[in-house]
N, C-alpha and C. Protein backbone atom coordinates (compact mmCIF):
# COMPACT_ATOMS: atom_id res chain seq x y z
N UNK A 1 65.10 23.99 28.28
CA UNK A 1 65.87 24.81 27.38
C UNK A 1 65.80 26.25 27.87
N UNK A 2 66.92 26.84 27.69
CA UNK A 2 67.02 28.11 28.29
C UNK A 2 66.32 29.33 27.30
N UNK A 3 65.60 30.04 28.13
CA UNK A 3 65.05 31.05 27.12
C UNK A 3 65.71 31.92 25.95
N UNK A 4 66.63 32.11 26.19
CA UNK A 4 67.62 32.59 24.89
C UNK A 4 68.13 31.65 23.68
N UNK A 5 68.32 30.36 24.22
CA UNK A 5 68.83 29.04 23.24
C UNK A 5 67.08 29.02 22.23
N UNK A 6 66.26 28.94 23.52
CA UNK A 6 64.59 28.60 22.57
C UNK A 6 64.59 30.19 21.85
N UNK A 7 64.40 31.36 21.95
CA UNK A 7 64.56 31.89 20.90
C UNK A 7 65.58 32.24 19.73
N UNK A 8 66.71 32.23 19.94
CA UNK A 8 67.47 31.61 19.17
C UNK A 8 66.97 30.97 17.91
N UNK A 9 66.49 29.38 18.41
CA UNK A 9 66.17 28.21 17.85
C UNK A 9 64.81 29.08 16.98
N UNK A 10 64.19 28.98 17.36
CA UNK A 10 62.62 29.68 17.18
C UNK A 10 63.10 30.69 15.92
N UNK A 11 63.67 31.80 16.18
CA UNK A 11 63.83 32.46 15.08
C UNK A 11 64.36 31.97 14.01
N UNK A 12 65.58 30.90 14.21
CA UNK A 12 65.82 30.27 12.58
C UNK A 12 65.04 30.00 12.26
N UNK A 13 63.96 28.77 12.91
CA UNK A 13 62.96 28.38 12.40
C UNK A 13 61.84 29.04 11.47
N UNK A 14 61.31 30.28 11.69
CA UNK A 14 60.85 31.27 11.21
C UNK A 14 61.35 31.93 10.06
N UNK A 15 62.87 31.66 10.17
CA UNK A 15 63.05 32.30 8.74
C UNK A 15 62.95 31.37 7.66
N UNK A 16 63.42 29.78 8.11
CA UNK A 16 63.57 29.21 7.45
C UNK A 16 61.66 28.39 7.39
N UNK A 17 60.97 29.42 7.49
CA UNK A 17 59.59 28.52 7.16
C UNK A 17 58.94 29.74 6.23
N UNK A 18 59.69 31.37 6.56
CA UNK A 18 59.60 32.41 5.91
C UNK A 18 60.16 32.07 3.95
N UNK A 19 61.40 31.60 4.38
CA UNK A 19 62.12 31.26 2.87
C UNK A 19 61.03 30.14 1.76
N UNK A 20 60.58 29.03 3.11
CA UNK A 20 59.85 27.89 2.06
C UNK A 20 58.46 28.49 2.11
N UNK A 21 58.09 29.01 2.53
CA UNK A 21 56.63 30.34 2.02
C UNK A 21 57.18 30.66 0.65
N UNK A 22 58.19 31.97 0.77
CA UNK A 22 58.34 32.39 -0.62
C UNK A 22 58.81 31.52 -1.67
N UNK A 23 58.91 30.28 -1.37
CA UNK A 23 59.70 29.84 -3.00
C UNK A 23 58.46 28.53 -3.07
N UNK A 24 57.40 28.61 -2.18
CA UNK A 24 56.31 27.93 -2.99
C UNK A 24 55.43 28.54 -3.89
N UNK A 25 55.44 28.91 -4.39
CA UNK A 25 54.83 29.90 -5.31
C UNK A 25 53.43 30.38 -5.54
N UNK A 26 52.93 30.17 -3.96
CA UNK A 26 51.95 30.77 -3.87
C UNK A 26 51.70 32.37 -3.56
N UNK A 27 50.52 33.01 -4.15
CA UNK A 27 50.65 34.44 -4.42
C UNK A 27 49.72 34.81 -2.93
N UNK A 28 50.79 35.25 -1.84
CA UNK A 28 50.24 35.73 -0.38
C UNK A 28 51.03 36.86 -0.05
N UNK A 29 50.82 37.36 1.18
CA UNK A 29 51.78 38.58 1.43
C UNK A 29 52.31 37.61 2.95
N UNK A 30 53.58 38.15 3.01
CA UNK A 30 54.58 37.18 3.93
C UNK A 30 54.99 38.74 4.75
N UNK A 31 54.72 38.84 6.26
CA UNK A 31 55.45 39.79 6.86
C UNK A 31 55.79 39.21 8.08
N UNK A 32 56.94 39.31 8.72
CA UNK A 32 57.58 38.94 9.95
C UNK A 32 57.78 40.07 10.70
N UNK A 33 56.87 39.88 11.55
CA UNK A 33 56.59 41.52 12.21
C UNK A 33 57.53 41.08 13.79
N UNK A 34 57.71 42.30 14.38
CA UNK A 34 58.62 42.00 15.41
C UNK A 34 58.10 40.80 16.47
N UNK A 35 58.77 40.15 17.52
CA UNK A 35 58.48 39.53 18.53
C UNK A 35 58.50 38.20 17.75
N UNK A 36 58.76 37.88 16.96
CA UNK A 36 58.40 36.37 16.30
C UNK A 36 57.50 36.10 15.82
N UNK A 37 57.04 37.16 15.41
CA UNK A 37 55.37 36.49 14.39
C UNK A 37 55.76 36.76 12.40
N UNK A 38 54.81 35.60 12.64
CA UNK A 38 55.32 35.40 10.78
C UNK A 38 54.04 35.61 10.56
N UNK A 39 53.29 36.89 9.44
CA UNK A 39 51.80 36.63 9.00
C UNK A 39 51.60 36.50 7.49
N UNK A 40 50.59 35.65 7.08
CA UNK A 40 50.67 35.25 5.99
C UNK A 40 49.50 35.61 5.59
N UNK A 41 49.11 36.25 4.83
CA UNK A 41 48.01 36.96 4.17
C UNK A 41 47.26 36.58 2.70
N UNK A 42 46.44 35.51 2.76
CA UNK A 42 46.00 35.25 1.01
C UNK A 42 44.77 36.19 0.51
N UNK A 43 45.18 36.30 -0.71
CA UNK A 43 44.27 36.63 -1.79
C UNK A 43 42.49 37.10 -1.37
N UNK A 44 42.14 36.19 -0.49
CA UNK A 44 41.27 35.75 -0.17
C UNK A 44 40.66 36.27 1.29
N UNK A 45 41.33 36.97 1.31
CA UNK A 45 41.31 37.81 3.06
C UNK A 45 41.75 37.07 4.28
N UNK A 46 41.51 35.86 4.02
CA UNK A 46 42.43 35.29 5.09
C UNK A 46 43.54 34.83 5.52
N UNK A 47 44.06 34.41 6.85
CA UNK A 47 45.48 34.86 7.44
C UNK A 47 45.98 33.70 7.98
N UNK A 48 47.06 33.32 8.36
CA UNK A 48 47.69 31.97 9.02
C UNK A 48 48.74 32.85 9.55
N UNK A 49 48.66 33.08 11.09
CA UNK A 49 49.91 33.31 11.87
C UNK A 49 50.37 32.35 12.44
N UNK A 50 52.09 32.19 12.29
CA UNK A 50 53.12 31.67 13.09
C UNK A 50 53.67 32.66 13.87
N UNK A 51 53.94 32.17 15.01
CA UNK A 51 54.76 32.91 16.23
C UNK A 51 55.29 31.82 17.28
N UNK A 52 56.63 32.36 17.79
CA UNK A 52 57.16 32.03 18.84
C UNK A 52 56.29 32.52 19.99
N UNK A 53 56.14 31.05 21.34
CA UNK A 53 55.67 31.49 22.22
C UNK A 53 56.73 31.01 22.97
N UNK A 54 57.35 31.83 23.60
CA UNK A 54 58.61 31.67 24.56
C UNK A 54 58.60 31.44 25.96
N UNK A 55 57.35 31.64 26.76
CA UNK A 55 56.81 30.72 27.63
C UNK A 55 56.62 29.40 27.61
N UNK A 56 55.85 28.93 27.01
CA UNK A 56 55.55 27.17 26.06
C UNK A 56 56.84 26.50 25.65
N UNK A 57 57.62 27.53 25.09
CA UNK A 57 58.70 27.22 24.54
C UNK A 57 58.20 26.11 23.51
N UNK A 58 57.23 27.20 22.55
CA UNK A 58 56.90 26.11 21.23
C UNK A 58 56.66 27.27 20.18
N UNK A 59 56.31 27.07 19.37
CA UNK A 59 55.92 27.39 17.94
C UNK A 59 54.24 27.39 17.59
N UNK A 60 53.92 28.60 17.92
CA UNK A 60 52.08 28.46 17.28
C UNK A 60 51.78 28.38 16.27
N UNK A 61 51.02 28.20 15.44
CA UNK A 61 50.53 28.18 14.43
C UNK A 61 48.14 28.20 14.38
N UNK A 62 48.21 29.78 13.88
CA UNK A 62 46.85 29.92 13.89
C UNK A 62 46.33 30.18 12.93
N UNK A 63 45.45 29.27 11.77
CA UNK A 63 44.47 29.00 11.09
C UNK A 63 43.39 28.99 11.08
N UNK A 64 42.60 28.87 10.16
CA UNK A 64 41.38 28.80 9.81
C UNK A 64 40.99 27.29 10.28
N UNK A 65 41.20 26.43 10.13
CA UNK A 65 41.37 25.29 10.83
C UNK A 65 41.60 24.92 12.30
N UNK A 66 42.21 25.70 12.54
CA UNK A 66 42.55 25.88 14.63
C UNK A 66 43.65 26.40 14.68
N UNK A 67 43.86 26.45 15.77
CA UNK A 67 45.44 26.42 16.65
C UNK A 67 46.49 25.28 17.06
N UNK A 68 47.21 25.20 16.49
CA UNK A 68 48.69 24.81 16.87
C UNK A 68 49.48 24.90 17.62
N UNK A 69 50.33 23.98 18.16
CA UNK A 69 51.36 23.94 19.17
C UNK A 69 52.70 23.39 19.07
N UNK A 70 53.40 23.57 18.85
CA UNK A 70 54.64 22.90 18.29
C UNK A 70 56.03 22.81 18.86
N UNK A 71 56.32 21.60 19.64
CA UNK A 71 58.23 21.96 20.26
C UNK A 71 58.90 21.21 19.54
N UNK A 72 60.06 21.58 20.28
CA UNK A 72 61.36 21.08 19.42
C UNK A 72 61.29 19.64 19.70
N UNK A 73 61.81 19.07 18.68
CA UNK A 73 62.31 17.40 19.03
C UNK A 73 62.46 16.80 17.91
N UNK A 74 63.68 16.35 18.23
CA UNK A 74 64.77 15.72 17.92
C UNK A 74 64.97 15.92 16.03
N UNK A 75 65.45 17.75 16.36
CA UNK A 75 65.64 18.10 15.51
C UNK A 75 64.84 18.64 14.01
N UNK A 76 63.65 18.46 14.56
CA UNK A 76 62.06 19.33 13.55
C UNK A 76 60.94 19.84 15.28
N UNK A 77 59.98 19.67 14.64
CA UNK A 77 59.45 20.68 15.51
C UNK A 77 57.73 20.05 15.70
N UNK A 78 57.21 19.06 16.78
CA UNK A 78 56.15 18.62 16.57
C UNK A 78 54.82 18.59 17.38
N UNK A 79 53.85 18.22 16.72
CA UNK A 79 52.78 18.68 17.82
C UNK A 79 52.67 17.76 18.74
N UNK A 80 52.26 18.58 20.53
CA UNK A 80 52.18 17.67 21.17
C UNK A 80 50.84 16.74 21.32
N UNK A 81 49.83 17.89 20.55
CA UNK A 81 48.45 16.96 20.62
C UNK A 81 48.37 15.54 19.92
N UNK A 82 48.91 15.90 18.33
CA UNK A 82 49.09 14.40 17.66
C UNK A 82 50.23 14.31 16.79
N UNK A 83 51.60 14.56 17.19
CA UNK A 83 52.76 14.09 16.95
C UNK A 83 52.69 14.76 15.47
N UNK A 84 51.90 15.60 14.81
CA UNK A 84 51.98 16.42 13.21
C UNK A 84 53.63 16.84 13.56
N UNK A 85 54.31 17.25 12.10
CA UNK A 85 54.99 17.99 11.94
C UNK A 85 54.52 19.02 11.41
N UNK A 86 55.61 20.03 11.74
CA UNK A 86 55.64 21.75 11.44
C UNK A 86 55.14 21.90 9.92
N UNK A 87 55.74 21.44 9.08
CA UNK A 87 55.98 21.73 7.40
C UNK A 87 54.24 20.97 7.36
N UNK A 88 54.45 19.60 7.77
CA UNK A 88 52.95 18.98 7.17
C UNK A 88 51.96 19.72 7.64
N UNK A 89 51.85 20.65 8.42
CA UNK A 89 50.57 20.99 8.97
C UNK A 89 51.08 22.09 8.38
N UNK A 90 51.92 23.02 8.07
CA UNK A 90 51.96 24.29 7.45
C UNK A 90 51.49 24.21 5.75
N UNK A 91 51.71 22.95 5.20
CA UNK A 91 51.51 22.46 4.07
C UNK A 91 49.83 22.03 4.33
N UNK A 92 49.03 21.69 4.97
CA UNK A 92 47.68 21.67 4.81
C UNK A 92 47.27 23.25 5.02
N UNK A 93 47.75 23.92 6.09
CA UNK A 93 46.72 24.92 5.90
C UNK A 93 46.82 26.22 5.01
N UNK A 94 48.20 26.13 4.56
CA UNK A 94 48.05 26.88 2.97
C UNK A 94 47.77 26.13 2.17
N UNK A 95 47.66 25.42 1.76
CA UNK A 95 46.97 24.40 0.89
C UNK A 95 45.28 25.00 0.92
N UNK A 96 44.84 24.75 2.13
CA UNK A 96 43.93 24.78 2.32
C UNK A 96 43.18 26.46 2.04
N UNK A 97 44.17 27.52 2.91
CA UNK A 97 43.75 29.22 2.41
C UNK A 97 44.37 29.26 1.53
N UNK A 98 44.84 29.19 0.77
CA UNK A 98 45.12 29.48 -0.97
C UNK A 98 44.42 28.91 -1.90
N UNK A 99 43.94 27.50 -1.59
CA UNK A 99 43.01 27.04 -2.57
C UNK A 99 44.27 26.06 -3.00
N UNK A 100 45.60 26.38 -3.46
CA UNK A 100 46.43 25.83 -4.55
C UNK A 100 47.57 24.30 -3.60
N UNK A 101 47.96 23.91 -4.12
CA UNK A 101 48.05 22.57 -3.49
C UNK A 101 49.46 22.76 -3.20
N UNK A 102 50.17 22.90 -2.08
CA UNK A 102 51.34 23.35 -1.22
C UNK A 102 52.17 22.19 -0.42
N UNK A 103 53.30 22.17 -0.87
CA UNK A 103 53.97 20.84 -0.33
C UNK A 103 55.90 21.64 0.80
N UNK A 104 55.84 21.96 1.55
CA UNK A 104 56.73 22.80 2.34
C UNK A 104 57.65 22.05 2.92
N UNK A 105 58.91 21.84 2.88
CA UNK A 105 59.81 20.98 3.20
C UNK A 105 60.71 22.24 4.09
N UNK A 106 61.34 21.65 5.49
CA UNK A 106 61.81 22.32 6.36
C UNK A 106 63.36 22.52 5.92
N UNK A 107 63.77 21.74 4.97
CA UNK A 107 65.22 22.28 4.14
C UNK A 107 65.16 22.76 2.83
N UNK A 108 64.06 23.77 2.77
CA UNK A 108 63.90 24.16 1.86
C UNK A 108 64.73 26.18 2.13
């Protein structure tokens, strides 16, 4: 995939994982700071960054739990270590730093 198509792609993705952040109704601070990073900030001092890595041509995701890796395929976005999806693993680890029980759907 050509580097412009993968960011492209990458940034919808981001907004549209930005939108199902805010309408789960958990109380965090949501900032999408330049270059493709999404940071998510709880209550609680701790943080879950998403970012485009446009080398990899994937989707990170860094928790309290670990690090993430995520490409495109066939139309969602999955890990290559153990086939997780984007939303399910974004849905455990706010779940997990918020305390409150988080269910994130990618057409949301």
């Amino acid at each position: 995939m050509e580097e412009s198509a993968f960011n492209a792609l990458a940034e919808a993705e981001l907004t549209k994982i930005e939108s199902a952040l805010e309408a789960c109704g958990v109380d965090m601070d949501i900032e999408l700071k330049p270059g493709g990073v999404l940071e998510l900030e709880f209550d609680n001092g701790s943080k879950v960054i998403i970012n485009r890595h446009t080398a990899a041509r994937e989707i990170w995701v860094a928790a309290k739990s670990g690090g993430f890796h995520f490409r495109p395929e066939n139309g969602g976005w999955i890990a290559g270590r153990d086939g997780a999806e984007l939303y399910a693993l974004l849905s455990r680890v706010v779940s997990e730093q918020s305390g409150e029980q988080v269910v994130l759907s990618g057409g949301a």
